[in-house]
N, C-alpha and C. Protein backbone atom coordinates (compact mmCIF):
# COMPACT_ATOMS: atom_id res chain seq x y z
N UNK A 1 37.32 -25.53 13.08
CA UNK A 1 36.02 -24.86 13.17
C UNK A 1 34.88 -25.88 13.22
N UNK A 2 35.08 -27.11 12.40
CA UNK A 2 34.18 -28.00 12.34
C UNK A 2 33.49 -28.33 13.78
N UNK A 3 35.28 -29.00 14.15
CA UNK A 3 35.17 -29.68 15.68
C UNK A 3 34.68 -28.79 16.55
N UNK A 4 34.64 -27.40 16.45
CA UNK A 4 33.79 -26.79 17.42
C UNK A 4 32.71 -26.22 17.41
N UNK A 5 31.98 -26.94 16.24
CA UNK A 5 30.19 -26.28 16.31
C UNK A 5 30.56 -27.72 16.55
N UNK A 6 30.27 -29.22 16.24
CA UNK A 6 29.72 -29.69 16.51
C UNK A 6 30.11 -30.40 18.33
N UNK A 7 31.35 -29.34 19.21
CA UNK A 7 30.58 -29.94 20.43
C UNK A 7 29.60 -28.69 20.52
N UNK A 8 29.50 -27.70 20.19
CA UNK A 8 28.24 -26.72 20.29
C UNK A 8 26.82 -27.48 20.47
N UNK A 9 26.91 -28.47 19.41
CA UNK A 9 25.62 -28.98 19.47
C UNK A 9 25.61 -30.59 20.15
N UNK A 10 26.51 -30.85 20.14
CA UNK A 10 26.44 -31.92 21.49
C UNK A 10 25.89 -31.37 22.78
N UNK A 11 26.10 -29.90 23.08
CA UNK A 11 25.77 -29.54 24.58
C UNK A 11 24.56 -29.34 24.35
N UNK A 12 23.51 -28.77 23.21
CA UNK A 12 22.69 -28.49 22.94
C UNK A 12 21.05 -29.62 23.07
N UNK A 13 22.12 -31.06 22.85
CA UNK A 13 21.49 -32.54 22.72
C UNK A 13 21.05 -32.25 23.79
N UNK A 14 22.17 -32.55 24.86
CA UNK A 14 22.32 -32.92 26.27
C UNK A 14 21.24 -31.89 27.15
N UNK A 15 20.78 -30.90 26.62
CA UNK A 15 20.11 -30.40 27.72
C UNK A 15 18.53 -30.58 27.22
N UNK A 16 17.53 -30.21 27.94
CA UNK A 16 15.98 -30.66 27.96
C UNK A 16 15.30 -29.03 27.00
N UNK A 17 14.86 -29.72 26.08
CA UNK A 17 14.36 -28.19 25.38
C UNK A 17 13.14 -27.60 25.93
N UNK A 18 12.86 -26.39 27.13
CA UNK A 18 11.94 -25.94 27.96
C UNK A 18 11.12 -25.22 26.95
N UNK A 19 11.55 -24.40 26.22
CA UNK A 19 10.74 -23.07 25.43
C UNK A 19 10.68 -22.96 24.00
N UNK A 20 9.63 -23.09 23.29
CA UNK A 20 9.70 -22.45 21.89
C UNK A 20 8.65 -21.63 21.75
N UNK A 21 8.82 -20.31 21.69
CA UNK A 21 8.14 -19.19 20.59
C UNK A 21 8.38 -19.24 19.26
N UNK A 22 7.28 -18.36 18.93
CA UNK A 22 7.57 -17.75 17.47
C UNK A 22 6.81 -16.01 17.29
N UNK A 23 7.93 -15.30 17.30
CA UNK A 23 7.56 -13.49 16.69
C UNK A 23 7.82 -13.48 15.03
N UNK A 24 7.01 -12.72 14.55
CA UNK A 24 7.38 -12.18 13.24
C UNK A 24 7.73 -11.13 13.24
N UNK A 25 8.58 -10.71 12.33
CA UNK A 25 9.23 -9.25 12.47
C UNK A 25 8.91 -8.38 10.93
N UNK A 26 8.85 -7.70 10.94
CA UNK A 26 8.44 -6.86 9.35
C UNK A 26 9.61 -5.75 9.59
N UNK A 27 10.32 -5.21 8.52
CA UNK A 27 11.60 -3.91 8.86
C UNK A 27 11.73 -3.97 7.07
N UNK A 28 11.74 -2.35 6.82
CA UNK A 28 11.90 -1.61 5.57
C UNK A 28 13.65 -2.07 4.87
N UNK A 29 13.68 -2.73 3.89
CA UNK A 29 15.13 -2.22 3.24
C UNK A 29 15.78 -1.52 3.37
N UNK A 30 16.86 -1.65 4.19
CA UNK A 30 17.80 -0.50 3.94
C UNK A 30 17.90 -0.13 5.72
N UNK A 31 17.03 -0.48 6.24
CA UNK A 31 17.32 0.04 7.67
C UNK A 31 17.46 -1.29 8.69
N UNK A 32 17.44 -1.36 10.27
CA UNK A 32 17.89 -1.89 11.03
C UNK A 32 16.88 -3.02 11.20
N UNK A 33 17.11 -4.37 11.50
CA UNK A 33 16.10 -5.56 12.10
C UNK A 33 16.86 -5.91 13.26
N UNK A 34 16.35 -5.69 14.25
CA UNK A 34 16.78 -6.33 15.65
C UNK A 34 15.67 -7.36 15.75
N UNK A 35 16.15 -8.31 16.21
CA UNK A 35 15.46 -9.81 16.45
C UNK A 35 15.66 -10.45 17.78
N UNK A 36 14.98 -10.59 18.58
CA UNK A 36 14.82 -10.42 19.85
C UNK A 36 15.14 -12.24 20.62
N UNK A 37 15.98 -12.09 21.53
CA UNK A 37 16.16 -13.36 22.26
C UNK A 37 16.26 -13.35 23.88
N UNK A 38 14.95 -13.26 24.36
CA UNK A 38 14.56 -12.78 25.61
C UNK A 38 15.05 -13.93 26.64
N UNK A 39 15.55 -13.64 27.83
CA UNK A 39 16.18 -14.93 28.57
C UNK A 39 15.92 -14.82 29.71
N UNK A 40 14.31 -15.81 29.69
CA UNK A 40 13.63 -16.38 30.39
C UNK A 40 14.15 -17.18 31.25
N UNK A 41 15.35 -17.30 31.14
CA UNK A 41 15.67 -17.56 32.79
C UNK A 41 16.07 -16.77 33.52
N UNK A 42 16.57 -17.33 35.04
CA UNK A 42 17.09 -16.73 36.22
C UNK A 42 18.27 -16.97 36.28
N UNK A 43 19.04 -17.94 35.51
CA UNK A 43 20.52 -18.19 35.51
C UNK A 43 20.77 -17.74 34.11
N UNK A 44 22.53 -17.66 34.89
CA UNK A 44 23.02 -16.47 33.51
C UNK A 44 23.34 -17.80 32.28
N UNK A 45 23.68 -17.19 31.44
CA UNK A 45 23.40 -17.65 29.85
C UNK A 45 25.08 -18.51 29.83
N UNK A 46 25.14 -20.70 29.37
CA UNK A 46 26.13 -20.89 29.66
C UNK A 46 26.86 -20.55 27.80
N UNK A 47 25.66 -21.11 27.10
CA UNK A 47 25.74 -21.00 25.06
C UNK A 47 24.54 -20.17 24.59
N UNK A 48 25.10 -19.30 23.86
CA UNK A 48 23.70 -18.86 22.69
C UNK A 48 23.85 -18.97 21.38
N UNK A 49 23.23 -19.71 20.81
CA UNK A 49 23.39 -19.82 18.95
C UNK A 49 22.43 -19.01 18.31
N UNK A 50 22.82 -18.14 17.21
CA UNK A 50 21.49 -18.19 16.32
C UNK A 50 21.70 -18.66 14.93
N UNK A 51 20.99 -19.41 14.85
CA UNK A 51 20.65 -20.19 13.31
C UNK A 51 19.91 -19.44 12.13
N UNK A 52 19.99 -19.93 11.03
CA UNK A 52 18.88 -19.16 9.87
C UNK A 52 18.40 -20.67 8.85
N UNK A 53 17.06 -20.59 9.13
CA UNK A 53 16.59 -21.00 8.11
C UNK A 53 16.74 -22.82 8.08
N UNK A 54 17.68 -23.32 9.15
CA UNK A 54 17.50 -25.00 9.37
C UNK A 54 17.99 -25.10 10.87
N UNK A 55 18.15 -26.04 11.36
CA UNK A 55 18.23 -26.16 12.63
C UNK A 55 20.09 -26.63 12.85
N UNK A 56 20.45 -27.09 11.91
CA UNK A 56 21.96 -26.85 11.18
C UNK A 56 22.86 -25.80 10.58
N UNK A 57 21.69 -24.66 10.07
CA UNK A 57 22.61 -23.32 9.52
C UNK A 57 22.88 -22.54 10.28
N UNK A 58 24.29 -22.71 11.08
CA UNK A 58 24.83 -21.55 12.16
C UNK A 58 25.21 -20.86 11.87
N UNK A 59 24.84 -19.52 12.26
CA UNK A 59 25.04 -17.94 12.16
C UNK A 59 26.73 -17.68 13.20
N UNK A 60 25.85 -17.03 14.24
CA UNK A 60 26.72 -16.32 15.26
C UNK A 60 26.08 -17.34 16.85
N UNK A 61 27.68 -17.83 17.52
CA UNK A 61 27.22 -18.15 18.64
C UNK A 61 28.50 -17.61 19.59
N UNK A 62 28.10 -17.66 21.21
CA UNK A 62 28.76 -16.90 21.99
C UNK A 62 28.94 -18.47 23.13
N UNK A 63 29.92 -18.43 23.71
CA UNK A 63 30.31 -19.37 24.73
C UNK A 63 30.74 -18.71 25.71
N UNK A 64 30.21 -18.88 27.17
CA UNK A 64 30.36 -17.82 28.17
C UNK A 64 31.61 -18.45 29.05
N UNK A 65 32.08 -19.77 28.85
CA UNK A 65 33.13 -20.42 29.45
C UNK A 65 33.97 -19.87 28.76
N UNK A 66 34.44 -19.60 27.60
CA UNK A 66 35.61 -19.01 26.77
C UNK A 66 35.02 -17.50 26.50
N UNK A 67 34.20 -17.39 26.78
CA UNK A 67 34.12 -15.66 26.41
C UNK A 67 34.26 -15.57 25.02
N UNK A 68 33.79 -16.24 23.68
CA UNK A 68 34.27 -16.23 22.99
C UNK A 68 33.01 -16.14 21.84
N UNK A 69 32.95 -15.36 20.49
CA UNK A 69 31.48 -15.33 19.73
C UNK A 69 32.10 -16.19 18.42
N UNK A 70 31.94 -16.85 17.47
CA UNK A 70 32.26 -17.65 16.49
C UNK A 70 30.89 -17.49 15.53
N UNK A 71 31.60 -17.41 14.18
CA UNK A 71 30.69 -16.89 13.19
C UNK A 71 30.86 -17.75 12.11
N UNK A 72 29.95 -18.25 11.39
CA UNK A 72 29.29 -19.37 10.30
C UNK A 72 28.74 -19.20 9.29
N UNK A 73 28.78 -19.15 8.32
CA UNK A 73 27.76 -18.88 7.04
C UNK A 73 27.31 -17.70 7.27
N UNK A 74 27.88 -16.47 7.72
CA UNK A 74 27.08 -15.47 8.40
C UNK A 74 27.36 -14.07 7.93
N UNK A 75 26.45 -12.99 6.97
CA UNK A 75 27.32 -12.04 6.81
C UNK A 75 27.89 -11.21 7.52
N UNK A 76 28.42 -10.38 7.41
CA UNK A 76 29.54 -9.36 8.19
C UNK A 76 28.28 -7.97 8.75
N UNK A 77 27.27 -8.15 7.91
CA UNK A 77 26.23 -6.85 8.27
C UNK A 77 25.03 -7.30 10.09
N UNK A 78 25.88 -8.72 9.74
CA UNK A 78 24.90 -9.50 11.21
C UNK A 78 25.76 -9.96 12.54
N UNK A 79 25.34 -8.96 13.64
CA UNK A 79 26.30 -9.19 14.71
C UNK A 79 25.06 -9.13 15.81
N UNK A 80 26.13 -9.06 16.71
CA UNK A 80 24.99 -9.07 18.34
C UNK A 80 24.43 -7.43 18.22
N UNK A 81 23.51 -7.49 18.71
CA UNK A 81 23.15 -5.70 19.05
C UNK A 81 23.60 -5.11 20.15
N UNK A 82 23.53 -5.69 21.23
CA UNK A 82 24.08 -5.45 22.39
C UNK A 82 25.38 -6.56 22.61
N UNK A 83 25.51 -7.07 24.24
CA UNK A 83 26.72 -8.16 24.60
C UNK A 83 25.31 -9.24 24.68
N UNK A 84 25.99 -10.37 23.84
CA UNK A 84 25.43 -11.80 24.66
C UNK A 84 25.28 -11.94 25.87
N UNK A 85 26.09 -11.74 26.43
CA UNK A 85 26.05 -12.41 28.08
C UNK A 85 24.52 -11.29 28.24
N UNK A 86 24.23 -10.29 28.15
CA UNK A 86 23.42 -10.07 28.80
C UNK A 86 22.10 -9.69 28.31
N UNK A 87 21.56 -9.67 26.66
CA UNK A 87 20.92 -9.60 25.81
C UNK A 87 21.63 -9.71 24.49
N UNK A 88 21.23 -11.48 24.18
CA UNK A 88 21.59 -11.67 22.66
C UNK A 88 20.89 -11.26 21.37
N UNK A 89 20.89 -10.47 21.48
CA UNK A 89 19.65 -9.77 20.43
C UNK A 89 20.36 -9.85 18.82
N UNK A 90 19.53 -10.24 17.88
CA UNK A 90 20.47 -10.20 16.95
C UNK A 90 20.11 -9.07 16.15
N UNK A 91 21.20 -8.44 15.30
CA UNK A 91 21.31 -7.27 14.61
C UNK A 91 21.80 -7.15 13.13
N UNK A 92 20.91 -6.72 12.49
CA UNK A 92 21.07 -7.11 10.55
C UNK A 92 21.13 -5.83 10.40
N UNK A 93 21.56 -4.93 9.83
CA UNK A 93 21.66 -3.86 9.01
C UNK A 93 23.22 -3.74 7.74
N UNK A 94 22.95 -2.99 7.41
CA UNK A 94 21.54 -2.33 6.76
C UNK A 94 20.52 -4.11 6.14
N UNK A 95 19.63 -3.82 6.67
CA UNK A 95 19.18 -5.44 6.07
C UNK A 95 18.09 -5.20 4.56
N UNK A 96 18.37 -6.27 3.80
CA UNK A 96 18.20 -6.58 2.35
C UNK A 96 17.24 -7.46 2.00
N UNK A 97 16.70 -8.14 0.73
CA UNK A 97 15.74 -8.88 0.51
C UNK A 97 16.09 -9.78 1.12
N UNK A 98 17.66 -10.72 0.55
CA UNK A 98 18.45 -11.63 0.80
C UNK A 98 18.42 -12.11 2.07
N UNK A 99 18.08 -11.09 3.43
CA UNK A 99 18.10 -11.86 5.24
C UNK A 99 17.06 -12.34 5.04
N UNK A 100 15.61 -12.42 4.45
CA UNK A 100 14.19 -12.86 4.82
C UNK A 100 14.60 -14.35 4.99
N UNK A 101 13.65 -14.53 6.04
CA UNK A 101 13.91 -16.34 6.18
C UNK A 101 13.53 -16.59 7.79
N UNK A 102 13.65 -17.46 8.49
CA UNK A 102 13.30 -17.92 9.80
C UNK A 102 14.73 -17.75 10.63
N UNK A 103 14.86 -17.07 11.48
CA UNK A 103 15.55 -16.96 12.61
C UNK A 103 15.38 -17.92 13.96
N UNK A 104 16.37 -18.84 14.33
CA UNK A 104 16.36 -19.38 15.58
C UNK A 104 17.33 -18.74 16.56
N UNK A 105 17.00 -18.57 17.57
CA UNK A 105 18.25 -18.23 18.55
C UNK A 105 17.71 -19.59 19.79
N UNK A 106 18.61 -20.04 19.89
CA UNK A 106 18.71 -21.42 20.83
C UNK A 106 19.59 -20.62 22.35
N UNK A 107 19.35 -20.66 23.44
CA UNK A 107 20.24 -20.64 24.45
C UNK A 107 20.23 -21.71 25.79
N UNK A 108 21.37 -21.75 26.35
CA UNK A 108 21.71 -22.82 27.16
C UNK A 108 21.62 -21.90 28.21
N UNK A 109 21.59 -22.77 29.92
CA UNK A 109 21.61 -21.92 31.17
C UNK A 109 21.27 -23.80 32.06
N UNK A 110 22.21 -23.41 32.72
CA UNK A 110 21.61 -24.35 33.94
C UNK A 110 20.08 -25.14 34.27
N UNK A 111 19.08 -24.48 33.54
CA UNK A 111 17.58 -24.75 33.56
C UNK A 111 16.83 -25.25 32.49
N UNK A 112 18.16 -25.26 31.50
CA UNK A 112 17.85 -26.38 29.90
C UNK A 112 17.67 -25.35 29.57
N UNK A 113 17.75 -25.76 27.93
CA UNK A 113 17.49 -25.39 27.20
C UNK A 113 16.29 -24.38 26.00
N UNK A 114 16.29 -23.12 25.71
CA UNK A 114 15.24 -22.32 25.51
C UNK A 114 15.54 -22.44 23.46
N UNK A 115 14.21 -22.23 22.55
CA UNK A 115 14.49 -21.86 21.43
C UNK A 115 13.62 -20.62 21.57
N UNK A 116 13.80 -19.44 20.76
CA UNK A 116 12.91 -18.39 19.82
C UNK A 116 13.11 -18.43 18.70
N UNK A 117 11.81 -18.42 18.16
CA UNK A 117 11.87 -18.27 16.26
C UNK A 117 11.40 -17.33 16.10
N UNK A 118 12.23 -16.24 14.99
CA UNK A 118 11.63 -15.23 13.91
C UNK A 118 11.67 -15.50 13.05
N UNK A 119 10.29 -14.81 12.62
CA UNK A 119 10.44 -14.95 10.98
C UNK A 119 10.79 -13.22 10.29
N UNK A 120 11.93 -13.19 9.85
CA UNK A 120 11.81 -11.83 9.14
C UNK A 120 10.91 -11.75 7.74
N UNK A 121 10.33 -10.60 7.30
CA UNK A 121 10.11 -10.33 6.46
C UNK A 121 10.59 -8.64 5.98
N UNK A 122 10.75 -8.85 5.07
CA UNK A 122 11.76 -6.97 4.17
C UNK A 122 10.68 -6.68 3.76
N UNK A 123 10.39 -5.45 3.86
CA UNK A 123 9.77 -4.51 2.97
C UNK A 123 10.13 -3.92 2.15
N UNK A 124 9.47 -3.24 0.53
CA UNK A 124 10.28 -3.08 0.19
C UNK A 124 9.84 -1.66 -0.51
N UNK A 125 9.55 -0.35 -0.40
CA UNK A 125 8.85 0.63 -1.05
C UNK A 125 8.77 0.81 -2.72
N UNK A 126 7.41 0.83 -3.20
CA UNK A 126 7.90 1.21 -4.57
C UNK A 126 7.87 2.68 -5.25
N UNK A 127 8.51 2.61 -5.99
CA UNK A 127 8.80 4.01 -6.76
C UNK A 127 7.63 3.87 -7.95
N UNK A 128 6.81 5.33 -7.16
CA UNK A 128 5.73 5.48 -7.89
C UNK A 128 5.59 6.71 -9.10
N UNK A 129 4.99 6.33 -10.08
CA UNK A 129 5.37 7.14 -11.54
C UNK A 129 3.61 7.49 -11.88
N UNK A 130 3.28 8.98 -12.27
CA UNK A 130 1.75 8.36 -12.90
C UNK A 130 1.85 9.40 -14.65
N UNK A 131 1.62 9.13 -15.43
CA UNK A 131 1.91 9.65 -16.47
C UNK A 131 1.01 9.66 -17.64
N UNK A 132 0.77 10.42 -18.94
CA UNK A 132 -0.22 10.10 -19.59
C UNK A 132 0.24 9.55 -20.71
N UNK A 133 -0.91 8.50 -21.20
CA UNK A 133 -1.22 7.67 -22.03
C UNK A 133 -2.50 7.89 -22.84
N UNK A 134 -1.93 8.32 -24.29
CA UNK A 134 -2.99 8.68 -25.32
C UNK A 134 -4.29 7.69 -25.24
N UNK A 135 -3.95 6.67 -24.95
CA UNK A 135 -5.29 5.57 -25.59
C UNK A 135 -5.84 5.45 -24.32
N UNK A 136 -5.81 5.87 -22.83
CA UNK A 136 -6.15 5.27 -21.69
C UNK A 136 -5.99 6.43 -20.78
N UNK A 137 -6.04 7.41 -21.29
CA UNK A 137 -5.85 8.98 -20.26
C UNK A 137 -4.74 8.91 -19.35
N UNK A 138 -4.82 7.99 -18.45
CA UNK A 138 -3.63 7.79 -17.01
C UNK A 138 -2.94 6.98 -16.73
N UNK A 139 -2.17 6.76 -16.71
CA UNK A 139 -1.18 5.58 -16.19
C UNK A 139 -0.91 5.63 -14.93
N UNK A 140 -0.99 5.01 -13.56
CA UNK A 140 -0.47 5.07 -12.49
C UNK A 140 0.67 4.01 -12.41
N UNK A 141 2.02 4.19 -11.54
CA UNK A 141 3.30 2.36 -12.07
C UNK A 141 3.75 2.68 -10.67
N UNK A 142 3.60 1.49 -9.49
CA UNK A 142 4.34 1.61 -8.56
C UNK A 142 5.15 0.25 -8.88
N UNK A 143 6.38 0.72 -8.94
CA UNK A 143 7.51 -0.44 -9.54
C UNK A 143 8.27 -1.16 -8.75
N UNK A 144 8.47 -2.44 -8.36
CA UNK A 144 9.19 -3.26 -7.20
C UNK A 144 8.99 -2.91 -5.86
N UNK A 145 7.65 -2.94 -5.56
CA UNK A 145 7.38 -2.84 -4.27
C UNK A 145 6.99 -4.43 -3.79
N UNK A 146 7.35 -4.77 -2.50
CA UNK A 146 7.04 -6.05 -1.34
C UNK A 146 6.17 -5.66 -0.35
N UNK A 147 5.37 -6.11 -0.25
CA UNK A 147 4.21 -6.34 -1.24
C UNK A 147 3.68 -5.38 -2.02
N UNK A 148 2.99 -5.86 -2.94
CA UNK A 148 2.19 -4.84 -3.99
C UNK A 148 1.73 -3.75 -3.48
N UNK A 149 1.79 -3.07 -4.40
CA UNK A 149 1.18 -1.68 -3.80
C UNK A 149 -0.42 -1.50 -3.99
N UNK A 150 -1.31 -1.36 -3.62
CA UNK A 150 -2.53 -0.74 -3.48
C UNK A 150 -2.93 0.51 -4.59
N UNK A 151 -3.59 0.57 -5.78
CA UNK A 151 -3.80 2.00 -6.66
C UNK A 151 -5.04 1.96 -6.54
N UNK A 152 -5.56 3.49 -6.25
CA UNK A 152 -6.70 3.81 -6.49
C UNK A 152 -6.80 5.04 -7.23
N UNK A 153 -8.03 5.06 -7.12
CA UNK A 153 -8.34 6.58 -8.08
C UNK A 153 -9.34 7.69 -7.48
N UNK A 154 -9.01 8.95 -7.82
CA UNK A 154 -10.16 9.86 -7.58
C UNK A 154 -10.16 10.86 -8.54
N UNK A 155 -11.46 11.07 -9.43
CA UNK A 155 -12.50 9.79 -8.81
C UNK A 155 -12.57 8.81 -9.40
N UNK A 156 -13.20 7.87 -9.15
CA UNK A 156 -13.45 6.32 -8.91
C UNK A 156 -13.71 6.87 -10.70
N UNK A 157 -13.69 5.11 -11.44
CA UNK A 157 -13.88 4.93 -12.66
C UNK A 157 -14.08 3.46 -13.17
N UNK A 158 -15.10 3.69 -13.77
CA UNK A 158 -15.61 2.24 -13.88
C UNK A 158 -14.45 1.61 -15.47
N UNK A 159 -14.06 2.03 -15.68
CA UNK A 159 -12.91 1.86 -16.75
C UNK A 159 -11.65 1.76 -16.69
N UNK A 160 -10.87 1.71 -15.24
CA UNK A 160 -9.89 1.34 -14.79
C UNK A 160 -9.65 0.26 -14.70
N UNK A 161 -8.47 -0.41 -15.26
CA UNK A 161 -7.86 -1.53 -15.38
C UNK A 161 -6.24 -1.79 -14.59
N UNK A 162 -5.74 -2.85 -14.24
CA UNK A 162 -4.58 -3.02 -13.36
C UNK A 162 -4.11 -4.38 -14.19
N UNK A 163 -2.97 -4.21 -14.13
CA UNK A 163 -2.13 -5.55 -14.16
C UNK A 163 -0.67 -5.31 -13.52
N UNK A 164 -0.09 -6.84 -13.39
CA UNK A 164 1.09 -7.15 -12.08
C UNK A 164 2.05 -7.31 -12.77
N UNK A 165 3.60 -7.26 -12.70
CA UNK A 165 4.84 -7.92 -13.22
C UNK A 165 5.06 -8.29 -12.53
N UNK A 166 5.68 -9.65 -12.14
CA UNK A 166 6.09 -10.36 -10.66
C UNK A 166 7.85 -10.20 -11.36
N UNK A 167 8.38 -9.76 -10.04
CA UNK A 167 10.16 -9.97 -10.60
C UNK A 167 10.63 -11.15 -9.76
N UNK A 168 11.75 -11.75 -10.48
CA UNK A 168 12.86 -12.72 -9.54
C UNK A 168 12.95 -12.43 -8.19
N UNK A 169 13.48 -11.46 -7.59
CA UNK A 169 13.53 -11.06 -6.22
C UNK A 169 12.23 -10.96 -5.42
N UNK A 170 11.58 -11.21 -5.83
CA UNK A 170 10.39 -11.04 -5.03
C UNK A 170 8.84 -10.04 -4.79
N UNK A 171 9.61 -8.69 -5.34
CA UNK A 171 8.98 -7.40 -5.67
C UNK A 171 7.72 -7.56 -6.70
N UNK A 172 7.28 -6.74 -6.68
CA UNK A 172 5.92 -6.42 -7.52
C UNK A 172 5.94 -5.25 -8.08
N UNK A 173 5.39 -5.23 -9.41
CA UNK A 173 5.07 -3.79 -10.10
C UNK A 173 3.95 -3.75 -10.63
N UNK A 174 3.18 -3.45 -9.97
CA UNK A 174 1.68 -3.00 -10.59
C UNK A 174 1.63 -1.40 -11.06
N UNK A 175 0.42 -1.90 -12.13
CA UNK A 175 0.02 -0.55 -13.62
C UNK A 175 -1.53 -0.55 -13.17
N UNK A 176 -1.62 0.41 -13.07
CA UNK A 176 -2.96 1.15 -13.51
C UNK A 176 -3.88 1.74 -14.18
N UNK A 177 -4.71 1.43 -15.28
CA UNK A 177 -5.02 2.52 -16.35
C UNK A 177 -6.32 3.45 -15.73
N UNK A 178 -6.74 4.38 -16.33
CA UNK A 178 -7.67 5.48 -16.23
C UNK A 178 -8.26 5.40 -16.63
N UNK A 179 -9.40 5.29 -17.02
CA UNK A 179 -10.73 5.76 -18.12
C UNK A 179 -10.25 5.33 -19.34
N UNK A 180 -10.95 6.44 -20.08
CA UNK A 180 -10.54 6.34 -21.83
C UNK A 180 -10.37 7.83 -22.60
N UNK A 181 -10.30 8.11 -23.42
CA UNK A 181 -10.03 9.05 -24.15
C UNK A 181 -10.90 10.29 -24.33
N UNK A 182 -11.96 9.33 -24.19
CA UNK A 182 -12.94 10.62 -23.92
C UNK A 182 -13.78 10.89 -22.72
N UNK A 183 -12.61 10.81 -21.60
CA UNK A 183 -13.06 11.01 -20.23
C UNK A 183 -13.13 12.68 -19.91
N UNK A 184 -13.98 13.56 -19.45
CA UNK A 184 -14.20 14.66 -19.15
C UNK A 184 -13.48 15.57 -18.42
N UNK A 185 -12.76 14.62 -17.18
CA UNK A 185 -12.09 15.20 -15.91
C UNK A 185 -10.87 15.52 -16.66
N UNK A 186 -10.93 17.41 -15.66
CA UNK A 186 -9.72 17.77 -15.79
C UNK A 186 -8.52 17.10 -15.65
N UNK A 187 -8.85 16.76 -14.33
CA UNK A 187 -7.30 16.35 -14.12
C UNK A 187 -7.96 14.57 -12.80
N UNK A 188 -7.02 13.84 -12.54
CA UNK A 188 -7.18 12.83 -11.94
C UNK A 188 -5.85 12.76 -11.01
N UNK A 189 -6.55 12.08 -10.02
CA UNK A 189 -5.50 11.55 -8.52
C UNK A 189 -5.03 10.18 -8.83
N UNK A 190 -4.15 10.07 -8.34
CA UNK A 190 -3.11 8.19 -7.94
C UNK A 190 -3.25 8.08 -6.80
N UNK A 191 -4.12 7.06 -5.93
CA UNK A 191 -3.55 7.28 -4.55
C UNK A 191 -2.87 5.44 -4.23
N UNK A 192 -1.52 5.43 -4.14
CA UNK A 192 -1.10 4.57 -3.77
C UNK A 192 -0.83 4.15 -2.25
N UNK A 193 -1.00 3.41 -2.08
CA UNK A 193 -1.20 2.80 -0.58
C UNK A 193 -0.23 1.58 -0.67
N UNK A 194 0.82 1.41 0.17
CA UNK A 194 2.29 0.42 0.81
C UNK A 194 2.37 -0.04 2.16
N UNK A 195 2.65 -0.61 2.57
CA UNK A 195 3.48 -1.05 4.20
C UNK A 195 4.20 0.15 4.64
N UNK A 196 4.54 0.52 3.56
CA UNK A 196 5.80 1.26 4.36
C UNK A 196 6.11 2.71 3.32
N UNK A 197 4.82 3.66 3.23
CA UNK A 197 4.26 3.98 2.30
C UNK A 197 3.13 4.40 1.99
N UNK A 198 2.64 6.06 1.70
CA UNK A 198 1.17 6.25 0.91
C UNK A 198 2.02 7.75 0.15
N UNK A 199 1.53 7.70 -1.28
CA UNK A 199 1.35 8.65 -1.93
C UNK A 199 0.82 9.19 -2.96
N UNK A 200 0.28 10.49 -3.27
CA UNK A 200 -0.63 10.89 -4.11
C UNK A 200 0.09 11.65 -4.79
N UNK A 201 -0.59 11.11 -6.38
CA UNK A 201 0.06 12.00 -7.64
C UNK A 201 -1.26 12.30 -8.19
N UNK A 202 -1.12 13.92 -8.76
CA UNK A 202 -2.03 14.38 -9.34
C UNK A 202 -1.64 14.93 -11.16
N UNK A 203 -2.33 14.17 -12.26
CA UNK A 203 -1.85 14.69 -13.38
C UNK A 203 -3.33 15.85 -14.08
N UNK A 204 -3.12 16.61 -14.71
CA UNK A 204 -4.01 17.09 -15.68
C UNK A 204 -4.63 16.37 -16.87
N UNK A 205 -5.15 16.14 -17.58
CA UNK A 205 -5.85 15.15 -18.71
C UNK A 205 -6.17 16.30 -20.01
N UNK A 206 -6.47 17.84 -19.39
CA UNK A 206 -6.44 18.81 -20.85
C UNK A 206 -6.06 19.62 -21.02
């Protein structure tokens, strides 16, 4: 396996590098990231690699002389979307925090050499809670969301307070408080605002 990534990337030396882009991609947890490797040439495709994250970490590559796809450090949830030979598109599902990172797809053709870079990023929705709290009327909690979630209020209150928990994985959980104890309003709104994501909770206060 060794001996055959590295003539992979001997052929890779040998040709003249014509193209580098860069797309960013954004896609929710849990559902599909297709990552796009458009082939800007007119001759058909002779190697396609895609890499993650170094110009050394090989994923999935296809060789059109052997007809053949070879897989590297690569999980089992990441394959072609379509056929190489004719759109190497790459395909993550169900995709997780864990894929975020820079995508290369490198391809060869008679006319040198092309790179595209993605950058994925996961989204990640949070699970929103709003509940009452004796000393602070309201609690609003959107819990492990990527990126933070957005809380507001209606109506507005000059006595609302927020703070963040940052977790290991990456996620965010932001708190919200309400007024105070001897706030008047019947009842109060949460309006949380996400990427991938808006919702309103309404509690009573008497």
């Amino acid at each position: 396996m060794a001996q055959k990534w590295a003539v992979l990337a001997v052929l890779f030396f040998l040709l003249i590098n014509l193209v580098e882009t860069h797309k960013r991609v954004s896609v929710e947890a849990g559902h599909e990231a297709v990552l796009s490797c458009p082939n800007i040439s007119k001759m058909p495709l002779l190697l396609v690699t895609w890499k993650r994250n170094c110009r050394s970490c090989y994923c999935l590559s296809y060789r059109r002389d052997q007809n053949e796809t070879s897989r590297l450090n690569c999980s089992e949830r990441i394959m072609w979307k379509y056929s190489p030979v004719s759109d190497p598109a790459l395909r993550i599902y169900p995709v997780n925090l864990g894929d975020e990172g820079i995508y290369t797809c490198e391809f060869a053709s008679s006319e040198g050499n092309f790179h595209f870079l993605s950058s994925l990023t996961v989204i990640v929705p949070p699970t929103v809670t709003l509940t009452h709290d004796k000393s602070r009327v309201a609690v609003c909690q959107a819990s492990a969301g990527k990126p933070a979630a957005d809380i507001s209020w209606i109506p507005a209150s000059n006595h609302s307070s927020e703070e963040e928990i940052h977790h290991p994985n990456g996620t965010v959980t932001r708190v919200s408080y309400f007024g105070s104890t001897n706030s008047s309003f019947p009842s109060v709104t949460c309006l949380v605002t996400h990427a991938a994501m808006n919702q309103t909770l309404v509690i009573d206060l008497k």
